[in-house]
PDB file of N, CA and C in Angstrom:
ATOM      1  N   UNK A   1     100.923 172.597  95.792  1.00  0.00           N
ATOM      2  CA  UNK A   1     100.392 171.281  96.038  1.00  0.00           C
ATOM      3  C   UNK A   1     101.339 170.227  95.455  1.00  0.00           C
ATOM      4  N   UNK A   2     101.543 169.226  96.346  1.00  0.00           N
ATOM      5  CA  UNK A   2     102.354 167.839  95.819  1.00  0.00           C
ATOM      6  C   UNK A   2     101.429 166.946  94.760  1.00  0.00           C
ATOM      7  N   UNK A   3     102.402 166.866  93.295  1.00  0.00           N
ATOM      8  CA  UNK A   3     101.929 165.846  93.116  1.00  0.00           C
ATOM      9  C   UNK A   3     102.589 164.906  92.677  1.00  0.00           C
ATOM     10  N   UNK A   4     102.099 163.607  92.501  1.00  0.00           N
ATOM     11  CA  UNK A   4     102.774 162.175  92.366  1.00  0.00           C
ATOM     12  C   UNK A   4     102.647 161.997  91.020  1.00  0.00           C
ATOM     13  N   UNK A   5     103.791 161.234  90.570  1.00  0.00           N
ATOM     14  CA  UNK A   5     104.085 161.260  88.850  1.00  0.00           C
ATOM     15  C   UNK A   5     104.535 159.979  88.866  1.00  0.00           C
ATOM     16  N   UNK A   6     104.601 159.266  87.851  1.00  0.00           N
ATOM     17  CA  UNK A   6     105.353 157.513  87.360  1.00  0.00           C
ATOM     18  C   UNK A   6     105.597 158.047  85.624  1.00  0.00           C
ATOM     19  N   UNK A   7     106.346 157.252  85.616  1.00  0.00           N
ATOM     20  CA  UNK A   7     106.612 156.687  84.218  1.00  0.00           C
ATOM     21  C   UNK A   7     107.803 155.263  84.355  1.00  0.00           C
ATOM     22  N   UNK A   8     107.385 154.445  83.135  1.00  0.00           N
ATOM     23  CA  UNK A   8     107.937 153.490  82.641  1.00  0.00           C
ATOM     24  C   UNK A   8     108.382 153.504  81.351  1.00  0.00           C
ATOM     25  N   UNK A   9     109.554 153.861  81.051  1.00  0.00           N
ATOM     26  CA  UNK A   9     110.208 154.512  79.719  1.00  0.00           C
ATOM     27  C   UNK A   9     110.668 153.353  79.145  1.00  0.00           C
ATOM     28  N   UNK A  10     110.846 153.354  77.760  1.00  0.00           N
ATOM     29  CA  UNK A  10     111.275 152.224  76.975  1.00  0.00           C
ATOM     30  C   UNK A  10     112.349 152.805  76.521  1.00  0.00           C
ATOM     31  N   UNK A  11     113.844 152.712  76.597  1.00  0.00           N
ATOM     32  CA  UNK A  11     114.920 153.783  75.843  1.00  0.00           C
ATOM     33  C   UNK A  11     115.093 152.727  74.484  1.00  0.00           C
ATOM     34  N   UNK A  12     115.283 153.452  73.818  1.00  0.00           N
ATOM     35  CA  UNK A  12     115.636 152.370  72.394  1.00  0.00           C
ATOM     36  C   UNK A  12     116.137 151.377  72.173  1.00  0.00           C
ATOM     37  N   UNK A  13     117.318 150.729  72.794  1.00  0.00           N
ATOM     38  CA  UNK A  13     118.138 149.772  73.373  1.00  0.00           C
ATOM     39  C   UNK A  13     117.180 148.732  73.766  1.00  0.00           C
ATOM     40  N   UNK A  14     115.791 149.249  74.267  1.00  0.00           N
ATOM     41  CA  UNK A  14     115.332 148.506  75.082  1.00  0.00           C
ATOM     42  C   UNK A  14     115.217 148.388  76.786  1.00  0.00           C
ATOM     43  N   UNK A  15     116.330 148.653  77.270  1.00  0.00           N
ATOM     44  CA  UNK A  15     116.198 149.192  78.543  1.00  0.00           C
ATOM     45  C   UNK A  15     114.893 149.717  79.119  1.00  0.00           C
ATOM     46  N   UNK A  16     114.397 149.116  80.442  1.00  0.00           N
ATOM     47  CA  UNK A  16     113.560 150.157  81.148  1.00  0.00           C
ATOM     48  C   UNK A  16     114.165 151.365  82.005  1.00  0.00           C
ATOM     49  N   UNK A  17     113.737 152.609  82.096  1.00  0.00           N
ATOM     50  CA  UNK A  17     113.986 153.653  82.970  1.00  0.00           C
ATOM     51  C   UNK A  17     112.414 153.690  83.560  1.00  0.00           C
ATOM     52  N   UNK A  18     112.440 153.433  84.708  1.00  0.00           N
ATOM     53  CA  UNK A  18     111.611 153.150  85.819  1.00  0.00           C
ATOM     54  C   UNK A  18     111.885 154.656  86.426  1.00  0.00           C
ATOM     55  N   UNK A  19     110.425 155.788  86.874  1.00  0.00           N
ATOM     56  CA  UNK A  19     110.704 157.413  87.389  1.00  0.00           C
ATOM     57  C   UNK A  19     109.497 157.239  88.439  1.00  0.00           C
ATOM     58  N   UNK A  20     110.220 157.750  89.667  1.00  0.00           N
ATOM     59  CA  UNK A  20     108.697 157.451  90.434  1.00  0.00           C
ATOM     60  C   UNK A  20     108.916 159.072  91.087  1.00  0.00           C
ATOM     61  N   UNK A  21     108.185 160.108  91.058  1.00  0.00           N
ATOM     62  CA  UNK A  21     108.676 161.514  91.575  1.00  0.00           C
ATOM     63  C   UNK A  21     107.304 162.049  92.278  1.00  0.00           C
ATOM     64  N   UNK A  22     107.661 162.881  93.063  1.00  0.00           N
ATOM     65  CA  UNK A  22     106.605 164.039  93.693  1.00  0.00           C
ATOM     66  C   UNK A  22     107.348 165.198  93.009  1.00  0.00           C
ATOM     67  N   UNK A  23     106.290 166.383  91.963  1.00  0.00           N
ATOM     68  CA  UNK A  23     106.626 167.329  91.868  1.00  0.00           C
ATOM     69  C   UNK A  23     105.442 168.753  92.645  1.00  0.00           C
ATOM     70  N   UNK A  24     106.372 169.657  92.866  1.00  0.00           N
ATOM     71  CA  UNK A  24     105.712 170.867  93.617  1.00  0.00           C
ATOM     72  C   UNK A  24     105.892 171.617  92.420  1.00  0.00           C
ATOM     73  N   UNK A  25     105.421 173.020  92.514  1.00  0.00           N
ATOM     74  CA  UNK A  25     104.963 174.152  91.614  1.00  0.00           C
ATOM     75  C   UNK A  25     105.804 173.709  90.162  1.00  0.00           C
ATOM     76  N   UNK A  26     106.415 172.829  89.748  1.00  0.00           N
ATOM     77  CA  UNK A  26     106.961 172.469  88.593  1.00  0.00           C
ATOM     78  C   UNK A  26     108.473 171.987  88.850  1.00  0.00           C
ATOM     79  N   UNK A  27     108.969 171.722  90.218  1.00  0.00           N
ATOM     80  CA  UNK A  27     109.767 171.621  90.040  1.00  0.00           C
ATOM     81  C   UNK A  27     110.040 169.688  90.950  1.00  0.00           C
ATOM     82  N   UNK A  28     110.614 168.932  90.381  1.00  0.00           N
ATOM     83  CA  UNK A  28     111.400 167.940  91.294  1.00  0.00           C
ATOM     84  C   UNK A  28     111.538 168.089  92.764  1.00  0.00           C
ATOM     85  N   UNK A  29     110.623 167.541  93.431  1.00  0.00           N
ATOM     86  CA  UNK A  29     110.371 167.645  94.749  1.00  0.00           C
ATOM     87  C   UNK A  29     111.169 165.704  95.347  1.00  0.00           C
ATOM     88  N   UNK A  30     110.604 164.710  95.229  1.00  0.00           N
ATOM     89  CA  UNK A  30     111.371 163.628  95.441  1.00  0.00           C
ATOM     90  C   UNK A  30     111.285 162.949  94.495  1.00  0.00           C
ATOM     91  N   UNK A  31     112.767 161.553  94.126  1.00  0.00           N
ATOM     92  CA  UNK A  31     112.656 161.245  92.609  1.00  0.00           C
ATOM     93  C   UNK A  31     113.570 159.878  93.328  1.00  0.00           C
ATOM     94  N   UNK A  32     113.128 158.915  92.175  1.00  0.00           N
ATOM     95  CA  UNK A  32     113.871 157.383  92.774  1.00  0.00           C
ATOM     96  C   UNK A  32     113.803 157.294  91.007  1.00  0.00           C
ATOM     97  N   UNK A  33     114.786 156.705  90.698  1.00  0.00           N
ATOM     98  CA  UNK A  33     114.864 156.054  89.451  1.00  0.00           C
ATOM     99  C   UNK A  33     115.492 154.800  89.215  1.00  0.00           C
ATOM    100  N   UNK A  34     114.731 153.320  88.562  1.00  0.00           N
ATOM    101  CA  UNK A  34     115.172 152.367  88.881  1.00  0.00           C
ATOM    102  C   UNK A  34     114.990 151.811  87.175  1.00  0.00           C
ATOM    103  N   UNK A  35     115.117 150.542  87.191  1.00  0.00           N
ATOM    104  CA  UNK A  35     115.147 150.041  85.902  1.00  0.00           C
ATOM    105  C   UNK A  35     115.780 148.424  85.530  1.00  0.00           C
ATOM    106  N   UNK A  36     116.051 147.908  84.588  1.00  0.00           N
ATOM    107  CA  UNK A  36     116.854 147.214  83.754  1.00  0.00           C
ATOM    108  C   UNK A  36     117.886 147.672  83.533  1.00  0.00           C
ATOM    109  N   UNK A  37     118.879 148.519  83.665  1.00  0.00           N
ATOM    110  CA  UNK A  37     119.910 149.155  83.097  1.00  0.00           C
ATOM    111  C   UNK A  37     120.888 148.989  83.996  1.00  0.00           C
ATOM    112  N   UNK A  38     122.064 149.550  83.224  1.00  0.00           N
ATOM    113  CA  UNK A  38     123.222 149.369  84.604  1.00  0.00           C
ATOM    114  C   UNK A  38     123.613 150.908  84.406  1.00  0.00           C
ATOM    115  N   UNK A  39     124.753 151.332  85.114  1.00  0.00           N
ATOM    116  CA  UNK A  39     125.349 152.414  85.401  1.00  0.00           C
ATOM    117  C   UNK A  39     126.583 151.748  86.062  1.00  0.00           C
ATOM    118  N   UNK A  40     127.626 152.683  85.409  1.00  0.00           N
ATOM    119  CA  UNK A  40     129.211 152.344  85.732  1.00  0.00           C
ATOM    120  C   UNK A  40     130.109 153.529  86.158  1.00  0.00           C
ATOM    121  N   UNK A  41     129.800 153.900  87.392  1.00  0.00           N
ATOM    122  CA  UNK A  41     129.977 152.935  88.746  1.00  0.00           C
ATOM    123  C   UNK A  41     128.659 152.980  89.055  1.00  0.00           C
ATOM    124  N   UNK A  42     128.262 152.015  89.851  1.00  0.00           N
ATOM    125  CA  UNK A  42     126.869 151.825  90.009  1.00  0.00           C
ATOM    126  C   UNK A  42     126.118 152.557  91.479  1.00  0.00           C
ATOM    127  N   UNK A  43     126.948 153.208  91.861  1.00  0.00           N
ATOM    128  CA  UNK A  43     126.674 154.072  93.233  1.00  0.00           C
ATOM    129  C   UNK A  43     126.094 155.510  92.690  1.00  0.00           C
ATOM    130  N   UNK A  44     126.652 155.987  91.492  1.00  0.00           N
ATOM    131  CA  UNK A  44     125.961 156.847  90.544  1.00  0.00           C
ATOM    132  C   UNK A  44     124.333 157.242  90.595  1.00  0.00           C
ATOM    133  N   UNK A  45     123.558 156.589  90.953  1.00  0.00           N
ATOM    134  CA  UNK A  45     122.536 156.459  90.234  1.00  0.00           C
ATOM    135  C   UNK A  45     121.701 157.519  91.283  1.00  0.00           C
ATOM    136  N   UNK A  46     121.937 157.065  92.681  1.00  0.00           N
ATOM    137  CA  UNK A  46     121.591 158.121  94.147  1.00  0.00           C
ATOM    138  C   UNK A  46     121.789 159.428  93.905  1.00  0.00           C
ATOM    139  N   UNK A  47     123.355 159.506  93.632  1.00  0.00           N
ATOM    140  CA  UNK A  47     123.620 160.767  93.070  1.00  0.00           C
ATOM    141  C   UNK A  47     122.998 161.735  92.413  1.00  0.00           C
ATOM    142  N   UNK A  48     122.831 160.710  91.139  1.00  0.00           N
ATOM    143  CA  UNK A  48     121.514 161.854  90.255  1.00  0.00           C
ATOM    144  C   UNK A  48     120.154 161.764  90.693  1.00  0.00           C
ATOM    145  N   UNK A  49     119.981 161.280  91.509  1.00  0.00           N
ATOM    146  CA  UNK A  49     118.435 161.558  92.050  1.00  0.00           C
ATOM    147  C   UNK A  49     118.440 162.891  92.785  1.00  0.00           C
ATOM    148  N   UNK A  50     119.774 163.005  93.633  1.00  0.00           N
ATOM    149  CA  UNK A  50     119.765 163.873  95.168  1.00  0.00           C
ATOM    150  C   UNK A  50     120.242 165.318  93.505  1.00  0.00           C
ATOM    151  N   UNK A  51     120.718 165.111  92.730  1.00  0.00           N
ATOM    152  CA  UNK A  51     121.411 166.081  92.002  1.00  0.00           C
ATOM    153  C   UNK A  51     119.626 166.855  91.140  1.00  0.00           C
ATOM    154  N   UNK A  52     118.776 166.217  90.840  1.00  0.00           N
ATOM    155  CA  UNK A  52     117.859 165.907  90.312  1.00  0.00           C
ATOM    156  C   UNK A  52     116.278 167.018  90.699  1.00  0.00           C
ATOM    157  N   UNK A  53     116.664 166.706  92.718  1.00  0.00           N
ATOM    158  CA  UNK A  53     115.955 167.521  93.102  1.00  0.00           C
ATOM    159  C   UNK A  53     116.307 168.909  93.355  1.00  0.00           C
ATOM    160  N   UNK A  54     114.774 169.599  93.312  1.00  0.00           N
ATOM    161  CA  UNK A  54     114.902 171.126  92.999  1.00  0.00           C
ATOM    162  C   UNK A  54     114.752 171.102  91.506  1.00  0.00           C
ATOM    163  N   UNK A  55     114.855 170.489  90.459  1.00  0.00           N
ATOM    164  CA  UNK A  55     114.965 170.671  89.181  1.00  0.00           C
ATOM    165  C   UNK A  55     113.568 171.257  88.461  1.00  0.00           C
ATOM    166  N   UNK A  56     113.659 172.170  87.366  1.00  0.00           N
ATOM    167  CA  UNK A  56     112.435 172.481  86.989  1.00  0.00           C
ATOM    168  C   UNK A  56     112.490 171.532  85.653  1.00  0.00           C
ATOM    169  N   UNK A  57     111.104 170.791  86.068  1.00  0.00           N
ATOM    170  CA  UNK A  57     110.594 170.197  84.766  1.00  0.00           C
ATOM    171  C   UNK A  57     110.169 170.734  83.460  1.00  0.00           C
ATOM    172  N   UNK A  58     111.207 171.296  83.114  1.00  0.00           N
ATOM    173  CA  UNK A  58     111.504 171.458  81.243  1.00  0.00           C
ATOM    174  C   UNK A  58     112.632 170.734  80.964  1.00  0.00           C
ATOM    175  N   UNK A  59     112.183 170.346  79.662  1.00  0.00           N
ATOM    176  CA  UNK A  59     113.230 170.180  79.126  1.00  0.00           C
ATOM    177  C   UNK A  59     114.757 170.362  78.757  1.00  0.00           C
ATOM    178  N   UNK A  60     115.001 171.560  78.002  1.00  0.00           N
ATOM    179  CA  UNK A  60     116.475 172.161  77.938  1.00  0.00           C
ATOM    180  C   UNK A  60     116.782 172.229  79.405  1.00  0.00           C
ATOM    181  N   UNK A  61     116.327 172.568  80.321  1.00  0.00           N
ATOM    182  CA  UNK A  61     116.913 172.647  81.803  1.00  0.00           C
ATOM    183  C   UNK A  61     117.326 171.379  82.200  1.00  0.00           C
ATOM    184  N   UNK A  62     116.297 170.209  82.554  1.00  0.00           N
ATOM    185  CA  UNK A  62     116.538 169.019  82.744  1.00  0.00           C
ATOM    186  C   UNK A  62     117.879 168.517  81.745  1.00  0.00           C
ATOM    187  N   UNK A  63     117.705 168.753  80.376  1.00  0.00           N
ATOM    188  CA  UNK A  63     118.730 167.849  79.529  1.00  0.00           C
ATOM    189  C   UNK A  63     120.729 168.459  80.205  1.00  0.00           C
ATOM    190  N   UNK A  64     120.390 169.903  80.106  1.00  0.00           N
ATOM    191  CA  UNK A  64     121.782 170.453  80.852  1.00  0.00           C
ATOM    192  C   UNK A  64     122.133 169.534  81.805  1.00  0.00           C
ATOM    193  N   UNK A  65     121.060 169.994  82.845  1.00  0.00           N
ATOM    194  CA  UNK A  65     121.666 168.910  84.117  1.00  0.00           C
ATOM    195  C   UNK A  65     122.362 167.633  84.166  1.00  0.00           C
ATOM    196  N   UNK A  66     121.403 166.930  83.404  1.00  0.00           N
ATOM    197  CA  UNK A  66     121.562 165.321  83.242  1.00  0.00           C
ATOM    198  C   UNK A  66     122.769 164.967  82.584  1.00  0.00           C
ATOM    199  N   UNK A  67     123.094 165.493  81.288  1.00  0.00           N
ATOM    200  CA  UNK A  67     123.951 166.197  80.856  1.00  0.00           C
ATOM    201  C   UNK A  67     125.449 166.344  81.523  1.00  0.00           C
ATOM    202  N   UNK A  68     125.583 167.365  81.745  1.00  0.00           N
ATOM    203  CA  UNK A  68     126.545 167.603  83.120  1.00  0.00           C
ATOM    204  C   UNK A  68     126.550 167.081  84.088  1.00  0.00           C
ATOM    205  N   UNK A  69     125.605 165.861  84.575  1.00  0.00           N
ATOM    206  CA  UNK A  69     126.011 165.164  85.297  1.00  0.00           C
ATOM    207  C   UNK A  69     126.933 164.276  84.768  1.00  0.00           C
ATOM    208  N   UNK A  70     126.672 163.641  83.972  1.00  0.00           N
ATOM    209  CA  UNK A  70     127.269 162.307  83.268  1.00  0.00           C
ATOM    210  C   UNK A  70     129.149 162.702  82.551  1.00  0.00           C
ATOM    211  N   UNK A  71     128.913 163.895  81.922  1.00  0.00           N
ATOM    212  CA  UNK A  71     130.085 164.565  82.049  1.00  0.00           C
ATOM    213  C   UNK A  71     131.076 164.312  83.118  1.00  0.00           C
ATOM    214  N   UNK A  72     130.580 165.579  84.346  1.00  0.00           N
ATOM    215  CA  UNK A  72     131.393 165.855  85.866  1.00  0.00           C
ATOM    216  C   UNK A  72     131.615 164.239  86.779  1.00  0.00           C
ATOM    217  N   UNK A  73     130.762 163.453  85.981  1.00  0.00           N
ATOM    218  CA  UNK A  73     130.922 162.099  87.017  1.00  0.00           C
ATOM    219  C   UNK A  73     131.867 160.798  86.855  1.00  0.00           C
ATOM    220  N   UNK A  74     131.685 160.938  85.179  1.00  0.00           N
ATOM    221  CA  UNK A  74     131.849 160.356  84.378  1.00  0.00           C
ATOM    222  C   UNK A  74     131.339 159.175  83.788  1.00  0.00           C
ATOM    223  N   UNK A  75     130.285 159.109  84.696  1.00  0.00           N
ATOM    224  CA  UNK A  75     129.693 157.680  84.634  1.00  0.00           C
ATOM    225  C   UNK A  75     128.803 157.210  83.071  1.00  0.00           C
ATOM    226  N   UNK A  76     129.245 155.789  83.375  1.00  0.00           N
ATOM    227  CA  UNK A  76     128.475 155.428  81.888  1.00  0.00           C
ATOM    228  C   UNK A  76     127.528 154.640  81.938  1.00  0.00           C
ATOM    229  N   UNK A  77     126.313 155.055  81.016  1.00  0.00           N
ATOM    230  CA  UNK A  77     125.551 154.092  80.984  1.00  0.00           C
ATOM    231  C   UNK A  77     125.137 152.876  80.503  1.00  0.00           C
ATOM    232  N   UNK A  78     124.937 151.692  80.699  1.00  0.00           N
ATOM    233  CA  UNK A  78     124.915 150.265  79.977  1.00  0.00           C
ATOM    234  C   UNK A  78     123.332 149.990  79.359  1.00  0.00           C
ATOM    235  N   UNK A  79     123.377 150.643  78.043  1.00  0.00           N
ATOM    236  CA  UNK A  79     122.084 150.510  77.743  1.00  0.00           C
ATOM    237  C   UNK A  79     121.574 151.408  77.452  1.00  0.00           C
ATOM    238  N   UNK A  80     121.502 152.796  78.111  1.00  0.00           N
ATOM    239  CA  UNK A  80     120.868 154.097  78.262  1.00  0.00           C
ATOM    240  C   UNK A  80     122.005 155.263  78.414  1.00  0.00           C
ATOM    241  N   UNK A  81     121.154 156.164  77.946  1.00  0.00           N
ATOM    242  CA  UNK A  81     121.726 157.752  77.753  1.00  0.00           C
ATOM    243  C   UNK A  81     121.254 158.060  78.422  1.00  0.00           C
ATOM    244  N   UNK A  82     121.790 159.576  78.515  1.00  0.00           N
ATOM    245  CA  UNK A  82     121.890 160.770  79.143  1.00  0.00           C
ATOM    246  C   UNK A  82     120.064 161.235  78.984  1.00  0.00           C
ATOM    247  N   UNK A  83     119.977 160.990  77.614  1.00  0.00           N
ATOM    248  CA  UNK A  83     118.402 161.861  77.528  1.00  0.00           C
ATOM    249  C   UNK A  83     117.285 160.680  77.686  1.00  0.00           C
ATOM    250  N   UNK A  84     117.515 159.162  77.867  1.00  0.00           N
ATOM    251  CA  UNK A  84     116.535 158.494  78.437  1.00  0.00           C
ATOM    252  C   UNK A  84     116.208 158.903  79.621  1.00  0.00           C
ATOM    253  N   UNK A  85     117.614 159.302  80.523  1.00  0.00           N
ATOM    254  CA  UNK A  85     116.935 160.107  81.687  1.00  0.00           C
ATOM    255  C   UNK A  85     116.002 160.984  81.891  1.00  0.00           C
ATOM    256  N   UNK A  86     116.158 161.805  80.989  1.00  0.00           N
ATOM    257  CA  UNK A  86     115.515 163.205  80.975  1.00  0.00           C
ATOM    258  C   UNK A  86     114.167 162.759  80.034  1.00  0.00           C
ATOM    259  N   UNK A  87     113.958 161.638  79.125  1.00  0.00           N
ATOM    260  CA  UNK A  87     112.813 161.458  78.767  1.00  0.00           C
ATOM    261  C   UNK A  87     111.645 160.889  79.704  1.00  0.00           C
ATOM    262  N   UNK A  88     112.675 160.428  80.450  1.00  0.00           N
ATOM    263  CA  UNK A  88     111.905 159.213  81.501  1.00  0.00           C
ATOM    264  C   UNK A  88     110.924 159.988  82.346  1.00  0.00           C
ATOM    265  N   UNK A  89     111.581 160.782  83.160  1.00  0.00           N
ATOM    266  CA  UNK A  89     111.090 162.676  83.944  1.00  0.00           C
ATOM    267  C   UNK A  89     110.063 162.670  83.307  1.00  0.00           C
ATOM    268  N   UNK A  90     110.739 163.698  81.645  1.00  0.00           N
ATOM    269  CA  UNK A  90     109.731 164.153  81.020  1.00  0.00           C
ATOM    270  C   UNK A  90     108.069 163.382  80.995  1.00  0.00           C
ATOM    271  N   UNK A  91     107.978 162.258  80.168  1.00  0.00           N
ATOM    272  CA  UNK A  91     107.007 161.680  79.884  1.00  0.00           C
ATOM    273  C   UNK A  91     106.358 161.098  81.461  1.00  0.00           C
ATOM    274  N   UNK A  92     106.374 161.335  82.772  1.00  0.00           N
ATOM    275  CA  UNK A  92     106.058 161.274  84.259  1.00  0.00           C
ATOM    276  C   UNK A  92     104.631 161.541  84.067  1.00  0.00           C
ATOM    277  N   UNK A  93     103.351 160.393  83.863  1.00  0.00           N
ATOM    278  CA  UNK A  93     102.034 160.812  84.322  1.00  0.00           C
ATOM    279  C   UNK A  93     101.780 161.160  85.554  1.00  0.00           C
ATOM    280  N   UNK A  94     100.843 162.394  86.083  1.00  0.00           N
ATOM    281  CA  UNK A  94     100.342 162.115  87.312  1.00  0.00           C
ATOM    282  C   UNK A  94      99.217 160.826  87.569  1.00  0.00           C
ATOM    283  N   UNK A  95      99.995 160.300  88.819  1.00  0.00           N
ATOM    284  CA  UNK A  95      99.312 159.450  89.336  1.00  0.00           C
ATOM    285  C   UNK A  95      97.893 159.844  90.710  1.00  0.00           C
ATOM    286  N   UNK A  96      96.860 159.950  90.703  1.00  0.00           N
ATOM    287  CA  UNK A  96      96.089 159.600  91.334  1.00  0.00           C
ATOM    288  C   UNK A  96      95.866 159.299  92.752  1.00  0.00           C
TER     289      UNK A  96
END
């Protein structure tokens, strides 16, 4: 069964990480992530969404990924890390 998840993350900086996802049996089914933040290069951000799905929602799994994305891409974030990403996911209420 699909279900629908949000979160509105506060990363320490301050930054919002904005997570809007459908997950199936535990794993990242569709994912948009938006925010206050920048990303350098800023075409990046699609990337890790499309990189994102299929992902199983744990932790150590998610943090690898995210992780190795930012690594293999090189991209940097203005404001936010690697694990605001993966907190942002994480902390995802189902929505209703």
């Amino acid at each position: 069964m699909m279900v629908r998840r949000t979160s509105d993350y506060k990363a320490p900086g301050g930054k919002l990480v904005r997570v809007r996802m459908e997950e199936k049996n535990g794993e990242i089914e569709t994912i948009r992530i938006s925010g206050d933040f920048f990303l350098v290069p800023e075409d990046q951000l699609s990337k890790l969404e499309k990189m994102l799905i299929g992902a199983p929602l744990k932790a150590r799994e998610l943090k690898l990924l995210v992780d190795r994305f930012f690594v293999a891409t090189r991209v940097k974030g203005l404001g936010v890390s690697p694990d605001d990403f993966v907190q942002a996911v994480l902390t995802a209420t189902v929505v209703e």
